[in-house]
C-alpha atoms as a PDB file:
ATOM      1  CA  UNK A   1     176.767 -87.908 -38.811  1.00  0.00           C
ATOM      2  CA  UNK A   2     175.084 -84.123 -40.499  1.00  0.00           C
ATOM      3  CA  UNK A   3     175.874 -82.968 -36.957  1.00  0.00           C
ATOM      4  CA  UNK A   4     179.420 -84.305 -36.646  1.00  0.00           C
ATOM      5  CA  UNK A   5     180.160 -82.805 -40.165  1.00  0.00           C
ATOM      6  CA  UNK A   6     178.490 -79.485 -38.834  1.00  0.00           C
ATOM      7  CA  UNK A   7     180.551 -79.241 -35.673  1.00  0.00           C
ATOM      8  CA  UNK A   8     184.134 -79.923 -37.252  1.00  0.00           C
ATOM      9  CA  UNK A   9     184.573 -76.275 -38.829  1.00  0.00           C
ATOM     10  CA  UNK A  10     183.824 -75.056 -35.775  1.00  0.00           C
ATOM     11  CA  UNK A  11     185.898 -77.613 -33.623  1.00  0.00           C
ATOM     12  CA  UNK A  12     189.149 -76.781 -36.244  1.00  0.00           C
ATOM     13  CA  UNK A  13     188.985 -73.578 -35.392  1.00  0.00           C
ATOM     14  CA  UNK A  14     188.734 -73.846 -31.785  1.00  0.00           C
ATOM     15  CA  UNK A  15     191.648 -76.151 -31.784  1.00  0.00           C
ATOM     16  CA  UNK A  16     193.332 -73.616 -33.923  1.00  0.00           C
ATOM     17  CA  UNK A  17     193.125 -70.540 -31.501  1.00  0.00           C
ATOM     18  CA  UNK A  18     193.824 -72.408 -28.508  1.00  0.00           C
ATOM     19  CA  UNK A  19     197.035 -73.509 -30.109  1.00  0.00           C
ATOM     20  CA  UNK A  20     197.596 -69.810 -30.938  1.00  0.00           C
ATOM     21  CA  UNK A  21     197.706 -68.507 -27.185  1.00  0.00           C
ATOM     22  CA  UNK A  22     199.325 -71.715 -25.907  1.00  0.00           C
ATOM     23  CA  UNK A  23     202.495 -70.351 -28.070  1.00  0.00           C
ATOM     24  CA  UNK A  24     202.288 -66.988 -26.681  1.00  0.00           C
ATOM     25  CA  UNK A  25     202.563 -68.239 -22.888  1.00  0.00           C
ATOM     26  CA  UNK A  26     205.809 -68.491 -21.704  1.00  0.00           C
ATOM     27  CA  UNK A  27     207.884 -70.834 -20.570  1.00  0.00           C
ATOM     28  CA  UNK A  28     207.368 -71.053 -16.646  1.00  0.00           C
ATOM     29  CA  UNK A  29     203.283 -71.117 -17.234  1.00  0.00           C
ATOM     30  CA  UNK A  30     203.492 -73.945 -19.527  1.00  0.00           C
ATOM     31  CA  UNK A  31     205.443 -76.084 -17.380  1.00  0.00           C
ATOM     32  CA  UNK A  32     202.851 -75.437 -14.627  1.00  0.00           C
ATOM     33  CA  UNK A  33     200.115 -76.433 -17.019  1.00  0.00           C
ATOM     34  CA  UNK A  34     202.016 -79.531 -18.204  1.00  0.00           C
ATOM     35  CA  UNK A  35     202.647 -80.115 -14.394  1.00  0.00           C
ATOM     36  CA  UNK A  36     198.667 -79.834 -13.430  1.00  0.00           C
ATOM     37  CA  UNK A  37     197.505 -81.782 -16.459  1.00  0.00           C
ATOM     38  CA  UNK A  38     199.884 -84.748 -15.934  1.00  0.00           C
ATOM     39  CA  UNK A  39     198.904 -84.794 -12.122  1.00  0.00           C
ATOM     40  CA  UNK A  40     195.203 -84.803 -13.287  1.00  0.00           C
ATOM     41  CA  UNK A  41     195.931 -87.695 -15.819  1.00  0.00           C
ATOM     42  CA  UNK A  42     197.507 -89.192 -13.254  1.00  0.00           C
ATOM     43  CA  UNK A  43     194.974 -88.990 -10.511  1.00  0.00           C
ATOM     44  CA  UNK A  44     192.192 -90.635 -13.047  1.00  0.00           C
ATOM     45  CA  UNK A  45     194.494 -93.872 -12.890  1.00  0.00           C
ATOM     46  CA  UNK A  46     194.094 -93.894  -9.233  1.00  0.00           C
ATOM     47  CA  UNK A  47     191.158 -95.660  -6.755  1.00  0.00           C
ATOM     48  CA  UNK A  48     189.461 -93.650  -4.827  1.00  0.00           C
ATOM     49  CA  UNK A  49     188.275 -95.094  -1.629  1.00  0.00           C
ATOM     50  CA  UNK A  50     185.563 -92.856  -0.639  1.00  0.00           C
ATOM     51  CA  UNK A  51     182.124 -94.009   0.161  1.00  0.00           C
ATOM     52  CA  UNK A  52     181.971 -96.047  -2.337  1.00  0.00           C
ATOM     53  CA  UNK A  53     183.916 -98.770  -0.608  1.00  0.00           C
ATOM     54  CA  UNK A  54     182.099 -97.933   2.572  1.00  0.00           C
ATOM     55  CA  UNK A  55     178.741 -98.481   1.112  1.00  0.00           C
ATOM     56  CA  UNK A  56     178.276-101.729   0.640  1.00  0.00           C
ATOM     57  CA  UNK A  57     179.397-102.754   4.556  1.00  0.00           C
ATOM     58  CA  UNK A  58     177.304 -99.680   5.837  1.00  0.00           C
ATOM     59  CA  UNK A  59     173.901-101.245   4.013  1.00  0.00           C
ATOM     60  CA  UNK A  60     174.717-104.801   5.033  1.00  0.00           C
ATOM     61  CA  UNK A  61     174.983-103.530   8.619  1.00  0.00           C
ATOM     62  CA  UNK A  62     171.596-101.778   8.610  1.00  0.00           C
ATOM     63  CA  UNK A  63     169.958-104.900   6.704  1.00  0.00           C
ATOM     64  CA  UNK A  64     171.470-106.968   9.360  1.00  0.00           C
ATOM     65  CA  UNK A  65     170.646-104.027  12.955  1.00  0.00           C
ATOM     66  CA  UNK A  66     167.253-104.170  10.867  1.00  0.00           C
ATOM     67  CA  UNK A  67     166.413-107.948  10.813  1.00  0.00           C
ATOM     68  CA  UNK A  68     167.687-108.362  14.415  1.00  0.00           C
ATOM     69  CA  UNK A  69     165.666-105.618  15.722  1.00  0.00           C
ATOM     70  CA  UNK A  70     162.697-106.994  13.965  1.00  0.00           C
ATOM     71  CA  UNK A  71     163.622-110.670  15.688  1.00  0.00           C
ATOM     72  CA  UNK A  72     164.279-109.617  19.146  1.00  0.00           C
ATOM     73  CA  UNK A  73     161.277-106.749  19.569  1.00  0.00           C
ATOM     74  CA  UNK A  74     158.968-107.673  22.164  1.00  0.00           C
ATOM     75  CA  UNK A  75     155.755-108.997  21.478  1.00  0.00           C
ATOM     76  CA  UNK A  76     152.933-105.846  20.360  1.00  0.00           C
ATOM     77  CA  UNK A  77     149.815-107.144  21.623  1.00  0.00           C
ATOM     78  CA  UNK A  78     148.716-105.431  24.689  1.00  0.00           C
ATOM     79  CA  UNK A  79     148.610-107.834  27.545  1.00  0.00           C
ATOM     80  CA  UNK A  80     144.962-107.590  29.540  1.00  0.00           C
ATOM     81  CA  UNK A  81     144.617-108.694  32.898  1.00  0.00           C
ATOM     82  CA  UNK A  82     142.586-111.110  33.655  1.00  0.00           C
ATOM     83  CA  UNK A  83     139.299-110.454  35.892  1.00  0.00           C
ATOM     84  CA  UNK A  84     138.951-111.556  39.253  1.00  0.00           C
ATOM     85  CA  UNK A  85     135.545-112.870  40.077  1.00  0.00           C
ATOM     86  CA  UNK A  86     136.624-112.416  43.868  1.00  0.00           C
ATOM     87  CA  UNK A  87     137.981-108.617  43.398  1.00  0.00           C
ATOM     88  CA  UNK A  88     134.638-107.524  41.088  1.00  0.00           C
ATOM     89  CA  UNK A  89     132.308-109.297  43.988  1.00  0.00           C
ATOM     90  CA  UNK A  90     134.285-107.285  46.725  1.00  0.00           C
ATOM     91  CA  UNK A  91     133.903-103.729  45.252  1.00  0.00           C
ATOM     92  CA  UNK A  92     130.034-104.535  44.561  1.00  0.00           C
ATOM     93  CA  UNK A  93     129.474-105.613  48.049  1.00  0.00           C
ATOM     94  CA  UNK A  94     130.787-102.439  49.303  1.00  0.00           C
ATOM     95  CA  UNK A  95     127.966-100.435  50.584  1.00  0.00           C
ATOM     96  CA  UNK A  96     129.663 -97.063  49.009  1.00  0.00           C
ATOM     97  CA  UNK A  97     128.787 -98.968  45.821  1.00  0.00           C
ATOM     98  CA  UNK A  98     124.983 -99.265  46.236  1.00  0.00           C
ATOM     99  CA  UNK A  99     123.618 -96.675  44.195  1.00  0.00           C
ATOM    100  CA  UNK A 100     124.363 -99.489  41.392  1.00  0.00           C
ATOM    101  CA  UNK A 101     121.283-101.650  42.460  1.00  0.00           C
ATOM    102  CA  UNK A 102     118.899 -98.350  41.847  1.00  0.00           C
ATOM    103  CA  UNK A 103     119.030 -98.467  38.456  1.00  0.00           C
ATOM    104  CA  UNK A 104     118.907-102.377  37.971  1.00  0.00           C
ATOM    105  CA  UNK A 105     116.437-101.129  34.732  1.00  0.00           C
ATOM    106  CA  UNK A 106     119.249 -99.416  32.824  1.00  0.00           C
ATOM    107  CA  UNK A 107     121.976-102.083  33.515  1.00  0.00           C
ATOM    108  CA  UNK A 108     119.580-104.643  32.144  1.00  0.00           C
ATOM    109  CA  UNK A 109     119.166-102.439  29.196  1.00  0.00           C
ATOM    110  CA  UNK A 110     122.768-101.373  28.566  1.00  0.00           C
ATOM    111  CA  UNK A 111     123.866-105.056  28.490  1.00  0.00           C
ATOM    112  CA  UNK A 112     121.065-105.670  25.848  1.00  0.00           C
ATOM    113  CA  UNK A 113     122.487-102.966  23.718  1.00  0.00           C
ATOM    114  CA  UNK A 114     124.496-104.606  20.412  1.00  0.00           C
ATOM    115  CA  UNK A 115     128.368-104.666  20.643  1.00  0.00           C
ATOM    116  CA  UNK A 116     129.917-101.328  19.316  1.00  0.00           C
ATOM    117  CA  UNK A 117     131.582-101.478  16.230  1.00  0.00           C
ATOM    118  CA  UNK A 118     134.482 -98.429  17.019  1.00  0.00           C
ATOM    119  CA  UNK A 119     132.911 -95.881  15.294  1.00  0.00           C
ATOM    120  CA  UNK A 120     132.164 -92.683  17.031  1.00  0.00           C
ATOM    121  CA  UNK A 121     128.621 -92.067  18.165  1.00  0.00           C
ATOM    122  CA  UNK A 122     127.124 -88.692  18.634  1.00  0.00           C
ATOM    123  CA  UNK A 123     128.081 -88.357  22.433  1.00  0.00           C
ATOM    124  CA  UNK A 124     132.079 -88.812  21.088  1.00  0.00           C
ATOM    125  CA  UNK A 125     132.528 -86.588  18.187  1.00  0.00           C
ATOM    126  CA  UNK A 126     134.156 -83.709  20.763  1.00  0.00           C
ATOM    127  CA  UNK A 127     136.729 -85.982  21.127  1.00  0.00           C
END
């Protein structure tokens, strides 16, 4: 309320010299301000339809492309084939693939070897 009472000196005399140069205009600017200010007041009345009458539709149509996309996708999980007992015996009877049964030793040990858990050994940290 201090403020209010503070302002209205200056406000008065504002009002005051603004009304001073509005008489001094003549008569063919004032009816172009009166002709601008009444076609302002008179586009306040009116709706716009901008995007805001758009937005609503446009986000339920992305909710909706959204939740259908997420229905139809195809399934993520990589598919692995399964093995073929007959396949693995052919290649190993192969006698390009006999060098295998020289080092019987390290197979045996390499299958005793614990499961990796994903983490990078020294061999991989190039990568």
């Amino acid at each position: 309320m201090a403020e209010q009472n503070k302002d209205e000196p200056w406000l008065a005399k504002t009002v005051q010299q603004l009304d001073e140069s509005a008489r001094d205009l003549d008569a063919a600017t004032l009816s172009r301000l009166n002709r601008a200010r009444q076609a302002a007041l008179a586009e306040v009345g009116r709706k716009r339809a901008g995007w805001s009458m758009w937005l609503p539709g446009l986000a339920m149509a992305m909710g909706l492309t959204l939740a259908v996309g997420l229905l139809l996708r195809p399934a993520t999980s990589p598919s692995i084939p399964a093995a073929d007992p007959a396949q693995d015996f052919a290649m190993l009877s192969e006698a390009d693939n006999l060098d295998m049964y020289t080092d019987l030793e390290f197979y045996a040990w390499l299958d005793a070897q614990p499961a990796s858990d994903g983490s990078l050994s020294d061999w991989d940290q190039d990568i």
